[in-house]
Protein backbone atom coordinates (compact mmCIF):
# COMPACT_ATOMS: atom_id res chain seq x y z
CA UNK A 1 56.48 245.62 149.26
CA UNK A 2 54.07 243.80 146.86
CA UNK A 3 53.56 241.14 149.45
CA UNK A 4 52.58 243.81 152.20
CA UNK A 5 50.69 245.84 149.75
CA UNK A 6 48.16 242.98 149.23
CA UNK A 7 48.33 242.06 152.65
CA UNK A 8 47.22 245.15 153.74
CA UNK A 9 44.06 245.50 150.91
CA UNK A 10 43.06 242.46 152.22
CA UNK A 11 42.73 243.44 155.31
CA UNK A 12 40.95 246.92 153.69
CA UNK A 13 38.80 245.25 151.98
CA UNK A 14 37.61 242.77 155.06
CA UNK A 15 36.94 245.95 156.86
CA UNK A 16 35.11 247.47 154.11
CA UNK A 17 32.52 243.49 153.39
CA UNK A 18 32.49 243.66 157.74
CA UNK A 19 30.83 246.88 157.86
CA UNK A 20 28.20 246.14 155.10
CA UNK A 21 26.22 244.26 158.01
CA UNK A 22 26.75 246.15 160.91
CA UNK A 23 23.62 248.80 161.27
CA UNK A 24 24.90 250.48 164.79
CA UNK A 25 28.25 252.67 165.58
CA UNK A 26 31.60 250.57 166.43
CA UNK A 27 34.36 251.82 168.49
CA UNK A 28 36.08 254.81 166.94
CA UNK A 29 39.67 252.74 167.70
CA UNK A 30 38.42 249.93 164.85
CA UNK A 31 37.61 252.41 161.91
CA UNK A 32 40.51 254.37 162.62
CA UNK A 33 42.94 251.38 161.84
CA UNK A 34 40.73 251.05 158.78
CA UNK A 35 41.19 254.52 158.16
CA UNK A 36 44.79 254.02 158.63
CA UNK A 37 45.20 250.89 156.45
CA UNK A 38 43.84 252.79 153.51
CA UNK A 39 46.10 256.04 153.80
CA UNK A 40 49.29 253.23 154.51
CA UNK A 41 48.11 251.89 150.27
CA UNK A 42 47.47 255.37 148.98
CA UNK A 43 50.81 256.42 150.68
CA UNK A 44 52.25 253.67 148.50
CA UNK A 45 51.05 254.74 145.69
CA UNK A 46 51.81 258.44 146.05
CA UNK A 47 54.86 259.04 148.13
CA UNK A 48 55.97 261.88 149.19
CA UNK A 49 53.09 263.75 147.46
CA UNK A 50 51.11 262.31 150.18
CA UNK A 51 51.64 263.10 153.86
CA UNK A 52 49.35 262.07 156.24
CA UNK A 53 49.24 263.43 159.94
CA UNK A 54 47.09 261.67 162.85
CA UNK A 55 46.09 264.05 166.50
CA UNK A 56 44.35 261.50 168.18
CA UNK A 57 42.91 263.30 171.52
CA UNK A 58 39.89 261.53 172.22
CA UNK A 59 39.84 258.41 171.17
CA UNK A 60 36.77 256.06 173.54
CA UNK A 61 33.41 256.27 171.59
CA UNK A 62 31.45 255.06 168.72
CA UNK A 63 30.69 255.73 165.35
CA UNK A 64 29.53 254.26 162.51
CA UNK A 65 31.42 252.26 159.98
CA UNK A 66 32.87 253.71 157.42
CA UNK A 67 32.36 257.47 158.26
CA UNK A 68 36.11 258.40 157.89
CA UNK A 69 37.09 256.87 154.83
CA UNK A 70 34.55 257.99 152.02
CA UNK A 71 36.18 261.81 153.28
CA UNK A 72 39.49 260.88 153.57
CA UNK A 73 39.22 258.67 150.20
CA UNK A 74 37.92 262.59 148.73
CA UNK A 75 40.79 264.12 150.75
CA UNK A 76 43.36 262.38 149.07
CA UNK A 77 41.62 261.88 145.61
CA UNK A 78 40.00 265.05 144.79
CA UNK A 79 42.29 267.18 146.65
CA UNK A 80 45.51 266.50 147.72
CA UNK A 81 46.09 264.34 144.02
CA UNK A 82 45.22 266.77 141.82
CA UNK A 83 47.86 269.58 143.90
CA UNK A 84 51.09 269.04 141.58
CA UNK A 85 53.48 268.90 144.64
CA UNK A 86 50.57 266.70 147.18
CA UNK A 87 49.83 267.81 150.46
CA UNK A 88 49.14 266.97 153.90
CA UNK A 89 45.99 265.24 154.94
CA UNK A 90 45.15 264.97 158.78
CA UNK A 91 42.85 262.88 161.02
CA UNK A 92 42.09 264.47 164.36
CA UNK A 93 39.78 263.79 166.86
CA UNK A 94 38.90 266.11 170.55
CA UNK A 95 36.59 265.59 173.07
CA UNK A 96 34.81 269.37 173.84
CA UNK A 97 32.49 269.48 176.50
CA UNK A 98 29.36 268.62 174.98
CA UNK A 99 30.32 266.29 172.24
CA UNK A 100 33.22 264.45 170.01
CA UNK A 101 35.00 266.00 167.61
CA UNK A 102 36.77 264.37 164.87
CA UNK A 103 38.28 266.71 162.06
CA UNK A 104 39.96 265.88 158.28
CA UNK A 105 41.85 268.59 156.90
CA UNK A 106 43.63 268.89 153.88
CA UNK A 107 45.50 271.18 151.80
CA UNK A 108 45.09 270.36 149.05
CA UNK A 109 43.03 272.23 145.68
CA UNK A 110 40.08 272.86 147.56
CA UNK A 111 36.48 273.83 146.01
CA UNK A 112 33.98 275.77 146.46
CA UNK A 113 30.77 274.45 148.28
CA UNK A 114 28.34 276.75 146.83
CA UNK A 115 29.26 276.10 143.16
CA UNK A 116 29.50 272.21 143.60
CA UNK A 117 27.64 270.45 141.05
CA UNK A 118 25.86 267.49 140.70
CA UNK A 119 26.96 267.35 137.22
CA UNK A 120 30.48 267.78 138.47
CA UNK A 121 31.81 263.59 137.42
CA UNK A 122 31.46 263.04 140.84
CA UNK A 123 28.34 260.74 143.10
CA UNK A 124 28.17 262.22 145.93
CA UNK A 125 26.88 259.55 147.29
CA UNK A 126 29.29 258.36 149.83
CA UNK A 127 29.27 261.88 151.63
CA UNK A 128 25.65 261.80 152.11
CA UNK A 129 25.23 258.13 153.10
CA UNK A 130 27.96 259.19 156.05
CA UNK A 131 25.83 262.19 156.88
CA UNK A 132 22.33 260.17 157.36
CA UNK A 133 24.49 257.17 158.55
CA UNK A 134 25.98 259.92 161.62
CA UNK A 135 22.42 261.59 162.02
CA UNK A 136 20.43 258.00 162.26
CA UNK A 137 22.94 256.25 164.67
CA UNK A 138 24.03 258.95 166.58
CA UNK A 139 22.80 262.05 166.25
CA UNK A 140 26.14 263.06 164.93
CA UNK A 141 26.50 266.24 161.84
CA UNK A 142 28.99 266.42 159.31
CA UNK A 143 30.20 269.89 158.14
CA UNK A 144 32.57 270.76 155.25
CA UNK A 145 34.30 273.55 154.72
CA UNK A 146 36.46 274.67 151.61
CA UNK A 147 38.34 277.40 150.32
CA UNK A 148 39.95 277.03 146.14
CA UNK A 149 43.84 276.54 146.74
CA UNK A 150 44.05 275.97 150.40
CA UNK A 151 41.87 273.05 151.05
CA UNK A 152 38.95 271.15 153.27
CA UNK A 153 37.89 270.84 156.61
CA UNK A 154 35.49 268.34 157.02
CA UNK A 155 34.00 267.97 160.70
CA UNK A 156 32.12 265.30 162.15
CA UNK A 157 31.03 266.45 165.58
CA UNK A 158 28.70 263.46 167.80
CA UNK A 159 27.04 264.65 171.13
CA UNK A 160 27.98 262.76 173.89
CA UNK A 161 24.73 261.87 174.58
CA UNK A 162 23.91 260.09 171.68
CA UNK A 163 27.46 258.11 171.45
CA UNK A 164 26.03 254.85 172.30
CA UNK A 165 27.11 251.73 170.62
């Protein structure tokens, strides 16, 4: 397991140096594997306290590097972690009829979005990087939604129109 543990944070952390120089979307396909080989470690690490669900509708379009992972990194560390028994976190993505959907849910502690904090031990940073990152290559929003004790919703919706890559 130790052998296929590094293995596969190699391979995380090629993805992660790879996107550093790309400055336009890449096919959704290649940052959902990297999406995918992050949850596989962190599923190591936590078990059963971590499940991890993938609804993969829609799955031929672009969007930038590194847009999932910074939210499903929060998913699993600032919510599903600190719920004593885990939770579920879930990757989803729909085509509607004007634009691409792609959804991360957990249920984990939740927060609430109008008493976040800047002074709350956390940057911030990586959130809004992937919200000017989505606006600036594709004209794409990201939402989140939370209720205390039931979780997050965070939605990253990219007209279809502006899904170039």
């Amino acid at each position: 397991m130790a052998e296929e543990t590094v293995l596969e944070f190699s391979e995380y952390l090629r993805g992660n140096l790879d996107s550093l120089l790309l400055s336009v979307p890449i096919p959704f396909e290649k940052e959902l594997r990297h999406v995918e080989t992050y949850l596989k470690i962190e599923k190591k690490r936590f078990g059963e306290k971590l499940n991890v669900v993938y609804d993969i509708k829609a799955k031929d379009f672009f969007i930038p590097a590194i847009t999932l992972q910074p939210i499903v990194e929060n998913a699993v560390r600032y919510g599903i972690t600190k719920k004593e028994l885990g939770g579920t976190v879930e990757v989803k993505s729909e085509e509607t009829e004007n634009s691409i959907v792609v959804i991360i849910t957990d249920d984990g502690v939740g927060f609430d979005v109008n008493r976040q904090s800047k002074n709350d031990g956390r940057s911030h940073i990586g959130i809004e990087n992937t919200r000017s990152r989505l606006a600036a290559m594709c004209g794409g929003t990201l939402e989140i939604k939370s209720v205390p004790g039931k979780g997050t919703t965070a939605t990253i919706s990219i007209p279809k129109g502006g899904n170039h890559g």
